[in-house]
Protein backbone atom coordinates (compact mmCIF):
# COMPACT_ATOMS: atom_id res chain seq x y z
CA UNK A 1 -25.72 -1.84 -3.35
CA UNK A 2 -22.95 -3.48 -6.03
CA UNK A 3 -20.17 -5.44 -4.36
CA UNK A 4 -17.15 -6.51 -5.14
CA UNK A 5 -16.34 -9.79 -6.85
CA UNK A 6 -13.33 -11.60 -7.36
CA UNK A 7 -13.33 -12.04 -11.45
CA UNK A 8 -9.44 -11.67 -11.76
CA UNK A 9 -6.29 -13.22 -11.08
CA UNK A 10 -2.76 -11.39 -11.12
CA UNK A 11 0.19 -13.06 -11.50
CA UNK A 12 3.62 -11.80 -11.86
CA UNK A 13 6.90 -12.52 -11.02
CA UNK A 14 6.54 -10.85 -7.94
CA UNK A 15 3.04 -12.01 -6.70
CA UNK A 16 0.40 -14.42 -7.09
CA UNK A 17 -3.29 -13.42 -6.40
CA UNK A 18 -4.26 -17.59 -6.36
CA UNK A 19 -2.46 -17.53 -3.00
CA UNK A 20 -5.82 -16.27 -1.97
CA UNK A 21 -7.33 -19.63 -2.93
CA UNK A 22 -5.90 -20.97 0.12
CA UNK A 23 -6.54 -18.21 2.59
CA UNK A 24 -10.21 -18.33 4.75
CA UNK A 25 -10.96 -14.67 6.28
CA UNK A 26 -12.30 -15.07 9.42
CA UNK A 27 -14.39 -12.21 10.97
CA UNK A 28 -12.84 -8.96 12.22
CA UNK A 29 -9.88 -9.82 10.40
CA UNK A 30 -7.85 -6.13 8.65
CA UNK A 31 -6.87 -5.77 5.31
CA UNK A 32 -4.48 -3.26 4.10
CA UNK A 33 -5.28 -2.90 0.17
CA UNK A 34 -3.01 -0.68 -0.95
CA UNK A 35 -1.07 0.55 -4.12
CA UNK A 36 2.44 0.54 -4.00
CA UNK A 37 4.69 2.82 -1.86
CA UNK A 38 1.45 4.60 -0.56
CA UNK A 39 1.69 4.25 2.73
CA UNK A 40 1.16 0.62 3.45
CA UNK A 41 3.59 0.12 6.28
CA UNK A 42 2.59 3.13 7.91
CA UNK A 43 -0.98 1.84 7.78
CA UNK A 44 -0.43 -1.62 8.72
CA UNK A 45 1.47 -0.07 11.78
CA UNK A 46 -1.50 1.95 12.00
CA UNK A 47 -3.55 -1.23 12.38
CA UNK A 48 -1.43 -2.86 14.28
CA UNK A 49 -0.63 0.15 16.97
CA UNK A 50 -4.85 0.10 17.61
CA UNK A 51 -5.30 -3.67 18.11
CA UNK A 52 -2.58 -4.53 20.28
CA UNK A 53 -3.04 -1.01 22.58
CA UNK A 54 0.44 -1.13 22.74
CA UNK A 55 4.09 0.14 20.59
CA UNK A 56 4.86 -3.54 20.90
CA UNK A 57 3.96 -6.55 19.21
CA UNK A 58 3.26 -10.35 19.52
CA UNK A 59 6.21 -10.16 16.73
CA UNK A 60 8.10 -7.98 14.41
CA UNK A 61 5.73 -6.33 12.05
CA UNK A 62 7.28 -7.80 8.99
CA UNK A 63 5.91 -11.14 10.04
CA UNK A 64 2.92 -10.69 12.21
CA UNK A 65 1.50 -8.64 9.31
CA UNK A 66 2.70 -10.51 5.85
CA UNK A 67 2.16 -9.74 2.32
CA UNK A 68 -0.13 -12.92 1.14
CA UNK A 69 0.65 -13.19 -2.47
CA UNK A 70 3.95 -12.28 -2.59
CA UNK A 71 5.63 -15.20 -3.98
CA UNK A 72 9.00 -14.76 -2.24
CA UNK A 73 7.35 -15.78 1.09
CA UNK A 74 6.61 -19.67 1.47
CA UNK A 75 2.85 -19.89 1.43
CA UNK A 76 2.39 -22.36 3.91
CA UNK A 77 4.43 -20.63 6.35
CA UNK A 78 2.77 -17.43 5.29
CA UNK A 79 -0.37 -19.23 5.67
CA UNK A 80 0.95 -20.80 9.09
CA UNK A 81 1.97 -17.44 10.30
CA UNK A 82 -1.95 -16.28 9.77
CA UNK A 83 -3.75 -19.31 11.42
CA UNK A 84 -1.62 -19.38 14.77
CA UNK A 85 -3.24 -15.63 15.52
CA UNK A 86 -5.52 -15.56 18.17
CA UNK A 87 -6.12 -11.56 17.65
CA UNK A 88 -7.59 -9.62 14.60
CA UNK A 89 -5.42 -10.50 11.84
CA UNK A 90 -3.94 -7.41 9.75
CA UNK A 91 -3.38 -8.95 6.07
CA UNK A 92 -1.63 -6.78 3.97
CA UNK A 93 -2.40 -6.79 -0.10
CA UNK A 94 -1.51 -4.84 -3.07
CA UNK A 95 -3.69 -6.80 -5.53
CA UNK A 96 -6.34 -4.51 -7.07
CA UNK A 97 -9.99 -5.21 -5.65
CA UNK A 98 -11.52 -7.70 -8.01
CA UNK A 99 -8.42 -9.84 -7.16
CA UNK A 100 -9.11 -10.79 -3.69
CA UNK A 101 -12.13 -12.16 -1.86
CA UNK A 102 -14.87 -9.89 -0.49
CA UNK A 103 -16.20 -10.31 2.89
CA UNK A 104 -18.69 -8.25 4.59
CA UNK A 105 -17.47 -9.17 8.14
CA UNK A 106 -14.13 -7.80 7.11
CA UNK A 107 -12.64 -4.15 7.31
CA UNK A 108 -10.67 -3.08 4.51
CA UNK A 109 -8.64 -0.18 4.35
CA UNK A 110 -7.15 1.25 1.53
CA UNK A 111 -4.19 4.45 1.39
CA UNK A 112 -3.64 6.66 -1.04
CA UNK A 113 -0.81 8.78 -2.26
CA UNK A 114 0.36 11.71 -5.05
CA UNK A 115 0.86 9.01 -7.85
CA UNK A 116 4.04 11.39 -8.40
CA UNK A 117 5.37 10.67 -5.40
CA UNK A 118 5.19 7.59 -5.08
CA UNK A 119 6.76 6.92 -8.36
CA UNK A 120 9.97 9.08 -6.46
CA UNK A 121 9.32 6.80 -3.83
CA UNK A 122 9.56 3.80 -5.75
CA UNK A 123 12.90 4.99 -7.62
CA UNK A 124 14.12 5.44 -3.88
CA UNK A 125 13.35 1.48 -3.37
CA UNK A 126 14.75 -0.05 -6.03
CA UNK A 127 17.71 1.87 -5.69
CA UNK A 128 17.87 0.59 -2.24
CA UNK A 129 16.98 -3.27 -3.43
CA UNK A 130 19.67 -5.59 -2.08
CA UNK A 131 21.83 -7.63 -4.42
CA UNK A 132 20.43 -10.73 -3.60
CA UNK A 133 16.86 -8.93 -4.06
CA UNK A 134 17.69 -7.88 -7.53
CA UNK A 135 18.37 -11.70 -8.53
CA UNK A 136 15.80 -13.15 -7.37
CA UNK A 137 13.49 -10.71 -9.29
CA UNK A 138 15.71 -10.96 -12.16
CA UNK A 139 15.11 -15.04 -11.74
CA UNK A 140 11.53 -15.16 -11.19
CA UNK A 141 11.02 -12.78 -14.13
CA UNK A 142 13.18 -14.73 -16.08
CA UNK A 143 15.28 -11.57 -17.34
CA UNK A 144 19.15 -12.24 -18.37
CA UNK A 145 21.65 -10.94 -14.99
CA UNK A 146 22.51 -8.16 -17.23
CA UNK A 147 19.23 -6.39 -17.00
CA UNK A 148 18.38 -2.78 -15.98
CA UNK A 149 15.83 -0.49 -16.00
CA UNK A 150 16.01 2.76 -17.79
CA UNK A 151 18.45 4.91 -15.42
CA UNK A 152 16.89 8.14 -16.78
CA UNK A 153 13.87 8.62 -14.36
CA UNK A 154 11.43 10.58 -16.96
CA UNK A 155 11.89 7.47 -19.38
CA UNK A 156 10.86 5.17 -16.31
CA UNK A 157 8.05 7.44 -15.11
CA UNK A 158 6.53 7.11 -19.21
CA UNK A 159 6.77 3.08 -18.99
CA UNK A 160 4.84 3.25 -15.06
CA UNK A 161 2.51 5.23 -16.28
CA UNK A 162 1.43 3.49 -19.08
CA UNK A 163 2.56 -0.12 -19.80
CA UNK A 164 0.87 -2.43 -17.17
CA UNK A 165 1.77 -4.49 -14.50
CA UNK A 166 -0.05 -7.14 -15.14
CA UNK A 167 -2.74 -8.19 -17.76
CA UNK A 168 -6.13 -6.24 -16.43
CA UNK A 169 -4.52 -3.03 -15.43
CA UNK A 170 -3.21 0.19 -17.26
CA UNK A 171 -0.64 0.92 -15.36
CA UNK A 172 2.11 0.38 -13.37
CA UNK A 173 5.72 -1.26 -14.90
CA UNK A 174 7.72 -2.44 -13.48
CA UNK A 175 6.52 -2.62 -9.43
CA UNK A 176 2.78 -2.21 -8.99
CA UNK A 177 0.13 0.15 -10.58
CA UNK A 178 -1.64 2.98 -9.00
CA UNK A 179 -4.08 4.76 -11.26
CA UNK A 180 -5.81 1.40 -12.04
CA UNK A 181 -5.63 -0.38 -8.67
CA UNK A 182 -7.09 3.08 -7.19
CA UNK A 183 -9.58 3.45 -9.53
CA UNK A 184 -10.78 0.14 -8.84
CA UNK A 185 -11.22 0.90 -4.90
CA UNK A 186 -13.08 4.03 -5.87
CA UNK A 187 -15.86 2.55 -7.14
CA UNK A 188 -16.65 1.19 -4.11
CA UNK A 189 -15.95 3.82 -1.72
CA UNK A 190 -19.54 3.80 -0.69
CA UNK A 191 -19.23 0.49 1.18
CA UNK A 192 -19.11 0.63 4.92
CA UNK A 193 -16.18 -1.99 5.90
CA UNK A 194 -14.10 0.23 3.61
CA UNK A 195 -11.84 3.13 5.01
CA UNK A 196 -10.02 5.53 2.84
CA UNK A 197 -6.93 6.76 4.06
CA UNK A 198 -4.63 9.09 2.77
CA UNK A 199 -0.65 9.75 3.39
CA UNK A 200 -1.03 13.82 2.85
CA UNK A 201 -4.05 13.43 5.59
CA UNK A 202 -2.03 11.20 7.88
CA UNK A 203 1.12 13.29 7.67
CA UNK A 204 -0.85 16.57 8.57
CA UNK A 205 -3.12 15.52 11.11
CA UNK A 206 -2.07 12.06 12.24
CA UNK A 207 -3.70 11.98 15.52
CA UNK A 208 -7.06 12.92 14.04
CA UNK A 209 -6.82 10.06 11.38
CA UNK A 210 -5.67 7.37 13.58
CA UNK A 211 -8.74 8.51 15.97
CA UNK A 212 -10.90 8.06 12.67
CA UNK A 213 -9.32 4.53 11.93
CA UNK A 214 -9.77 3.69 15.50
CA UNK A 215 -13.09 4.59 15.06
CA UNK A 216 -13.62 2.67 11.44
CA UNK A 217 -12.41 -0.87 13.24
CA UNK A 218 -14.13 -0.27 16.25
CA UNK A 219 -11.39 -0.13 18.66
CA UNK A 220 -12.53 1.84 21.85
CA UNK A 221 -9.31 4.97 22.46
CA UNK A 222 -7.79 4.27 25.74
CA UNK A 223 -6.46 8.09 26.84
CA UNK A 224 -3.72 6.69 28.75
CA UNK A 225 -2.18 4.88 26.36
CA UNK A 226 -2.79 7.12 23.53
CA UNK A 227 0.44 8.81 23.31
CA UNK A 228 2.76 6.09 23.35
CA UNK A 229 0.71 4.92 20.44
CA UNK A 230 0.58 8.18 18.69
CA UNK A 231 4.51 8.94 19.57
CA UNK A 232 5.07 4.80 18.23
CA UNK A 233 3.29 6.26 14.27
CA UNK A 234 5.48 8.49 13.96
CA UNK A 235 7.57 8.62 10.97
CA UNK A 236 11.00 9.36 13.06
CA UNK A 237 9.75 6.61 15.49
CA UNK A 238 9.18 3.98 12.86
CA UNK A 239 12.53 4.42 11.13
CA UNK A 240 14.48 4.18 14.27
CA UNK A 241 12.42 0.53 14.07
CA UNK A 242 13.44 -0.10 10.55
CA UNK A 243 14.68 -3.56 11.11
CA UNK A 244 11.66 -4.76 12.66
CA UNK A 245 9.02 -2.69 10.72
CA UNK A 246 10.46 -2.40 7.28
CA UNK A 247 9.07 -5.00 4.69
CA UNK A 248 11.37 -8.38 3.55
CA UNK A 249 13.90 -6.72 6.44
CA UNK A 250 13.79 -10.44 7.78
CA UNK A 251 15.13 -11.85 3.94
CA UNK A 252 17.28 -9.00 3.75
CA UNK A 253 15.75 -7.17 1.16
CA UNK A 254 17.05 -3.69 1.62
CA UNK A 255 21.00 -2.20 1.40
CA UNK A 256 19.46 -0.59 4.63
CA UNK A 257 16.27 -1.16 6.32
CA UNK A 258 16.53 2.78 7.68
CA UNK A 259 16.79 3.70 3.87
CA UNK A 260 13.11 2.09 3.63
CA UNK A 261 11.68 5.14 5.73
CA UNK A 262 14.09 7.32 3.95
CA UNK A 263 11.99 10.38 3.55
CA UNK A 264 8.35 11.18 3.67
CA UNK A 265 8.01 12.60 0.44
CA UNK A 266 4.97 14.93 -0.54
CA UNK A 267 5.65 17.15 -3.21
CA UNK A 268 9.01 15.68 -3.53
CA UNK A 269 8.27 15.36 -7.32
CA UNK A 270 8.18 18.81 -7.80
CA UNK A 271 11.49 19.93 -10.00
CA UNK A 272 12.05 16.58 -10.52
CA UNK A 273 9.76 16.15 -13.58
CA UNK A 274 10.02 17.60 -17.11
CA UNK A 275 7.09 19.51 -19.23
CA UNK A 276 6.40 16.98 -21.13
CA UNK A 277 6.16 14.24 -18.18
CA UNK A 278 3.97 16.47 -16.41
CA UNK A 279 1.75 16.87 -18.96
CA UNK A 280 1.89 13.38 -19.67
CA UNK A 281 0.82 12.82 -16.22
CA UNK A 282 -2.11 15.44 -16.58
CA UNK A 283 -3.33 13.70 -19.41
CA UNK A 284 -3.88 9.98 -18.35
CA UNK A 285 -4.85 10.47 -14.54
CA UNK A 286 -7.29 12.75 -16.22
CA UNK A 287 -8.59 10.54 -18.52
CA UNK A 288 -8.40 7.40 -16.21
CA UNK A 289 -9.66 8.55 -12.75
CA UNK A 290 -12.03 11.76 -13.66
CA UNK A 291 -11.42 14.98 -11.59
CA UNK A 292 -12.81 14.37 -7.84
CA UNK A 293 -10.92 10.61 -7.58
CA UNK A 294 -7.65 12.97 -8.99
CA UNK A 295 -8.21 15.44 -6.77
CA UNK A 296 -8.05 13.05 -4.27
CA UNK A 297 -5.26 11.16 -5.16
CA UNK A 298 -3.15 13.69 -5.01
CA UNK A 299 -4.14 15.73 -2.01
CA UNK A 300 -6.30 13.87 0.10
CA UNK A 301 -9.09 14.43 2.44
CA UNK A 302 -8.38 18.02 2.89
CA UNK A 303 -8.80 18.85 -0.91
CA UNK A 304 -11.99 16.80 -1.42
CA UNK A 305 -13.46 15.86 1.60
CA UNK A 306 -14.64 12.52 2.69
CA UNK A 307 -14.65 9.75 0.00
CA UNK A 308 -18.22 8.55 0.80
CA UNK A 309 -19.95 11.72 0.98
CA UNK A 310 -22.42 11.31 -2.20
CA UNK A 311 -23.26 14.80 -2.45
CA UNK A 312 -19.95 15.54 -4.15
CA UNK A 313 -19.63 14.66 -7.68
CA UNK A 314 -17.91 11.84 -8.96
């Protein structure tokens, strides 16, 4: 059975994958590998919801739950933060998979989403993107204050789709890539510490997927607690939480940590997208993830069926 490796650093002015270098997984420890605006925060509450049996946490979910590389975060507290956890540890990553360490005593669990909308989704972020936000990126990137990103959305969707991130991906200008970092997971879907998730799945039949996630970590259901927790992953439920649930809420990241959980777009890109971005679209998630892994991508479960199942092509 292949395995993944670590062969590849990514650095960019947002994150560092060599943070890893100073990280030790310890059995039983979560992490949440996911692409961009995909659902991570809903599946690190996800995570976080089954370990602790309860809507509460040790501490806000922002910091109990940290982004590792992300270079705006002190590594040693980050690091500190980690250590001083007695419970399964829920690490939360969006470097692609032969960027971080492999461990078979570790679950990882990865989310996927309608590359279209999360592209929306990411518009909606930026746009949201404090002042004090936008200069630090501008000063870690080392871009003059003056700066800005193309204001016409199809012009931005061309340069995401196809000028990369960072050096060893396709994809993904100017926050994070998708199609690459996806494709990467795919290949390894057969592995048994790895969990595919998807936000169509979860927003249709939530209770059945956390049940199957519950199931994936090995964390027994207790009935009487179920719907609290069920009730607590909620999207409603999560953005009345914003301030302790949304990302960087505790550097304050966001013009409004309720504008974080905005909306729960699927389909939202529909209308929004030209002919010729469509077919743009059509064309390299064609060519770069094959027909099952785009099927998947952009409906889920319930267009393709499990991941794993071998019987179904590639």
């Amino acid at each position: 059975m292949e395995l993944p490796a670590r062969t590849r650093t990514y650095v960019t002015p947002i994150f560092d994958s060599r943070r890893w270098d100073s990280f030790r997984l310890r059995p039983g420890d979560i992490v949440v590998c996911t692409p961009i605006k995909s659902g991570t925060t809903w599946t690190q509450m996800l995570c976080a919801l089954l370990v602790h049996q309860s809507p509460t946490f040790p501490q806000p979910l922002n910091s109990l739950s940290r982004w590792l590389e992300r270079n705006r975060e002190p590594l040693e507290e980050t690091l500190a933060t980690y250590a001083a956890q007695p419970h399964r540890r829920i690490v939360k990553t969006h470097t692609p998979i032969d960027g971080i360490p492999y461990d078979p005593g570790v679950s990882y669990v990865f989310c996927g989403r309608d590359p279209r909308d999360v592209f929306f989704s990411m518009c909606d972020q930026i746009d949201n993107g404090s002042e004090e936000t936008v200069a630090d990126i501008r000063r870690r990137a080392g871009l003059p204050e003056d700066f800005e990103l193309p204001s016409e959305p199809e012009q931005l969707f061309e340069l995401w789709l196809t000028v990369p991130y960072a050096e060893g991906l396709e994809d993904g200008f100017p926050m994070g890539s998708v199609l690459s970092q996806t494709a990467g997971f795919w290949r390894f879907r057969h592995l048994p510490n790895l969990l595919f998730l998807h936000y169509a799945d979860l927003s249709v039949a939530l209770d059945a997927e956390m049940r199957r996630l519950a199931a994936f970590l090995d964390v027994p259901v207790d009935e009487r607690l179920w719907p609290s927790l069920r009730e607590a992953a909620g999207f409603e439920a999560m953005r009345a939480r914003a301030d302790e649930l949304a990302p960087g809420a505790h550097y304050a990241e966001w013009r409004s940590n309720r504008d974080f959980f905005r909306r729960a777009r699927r389909g939202g890109w529909q209308g929004r997208l030209g002919a010729e971005s469509r077919s743009r679209y059509e064309e390299i998630a064609t060519a770069r993830l094959g027909p099952r892994l785009k099927a998947w991508i952009e409906g889920g479960r319930a267009a393709v069926g499990d991941p794993r199942d071998a019987r179904l092509s590639a």
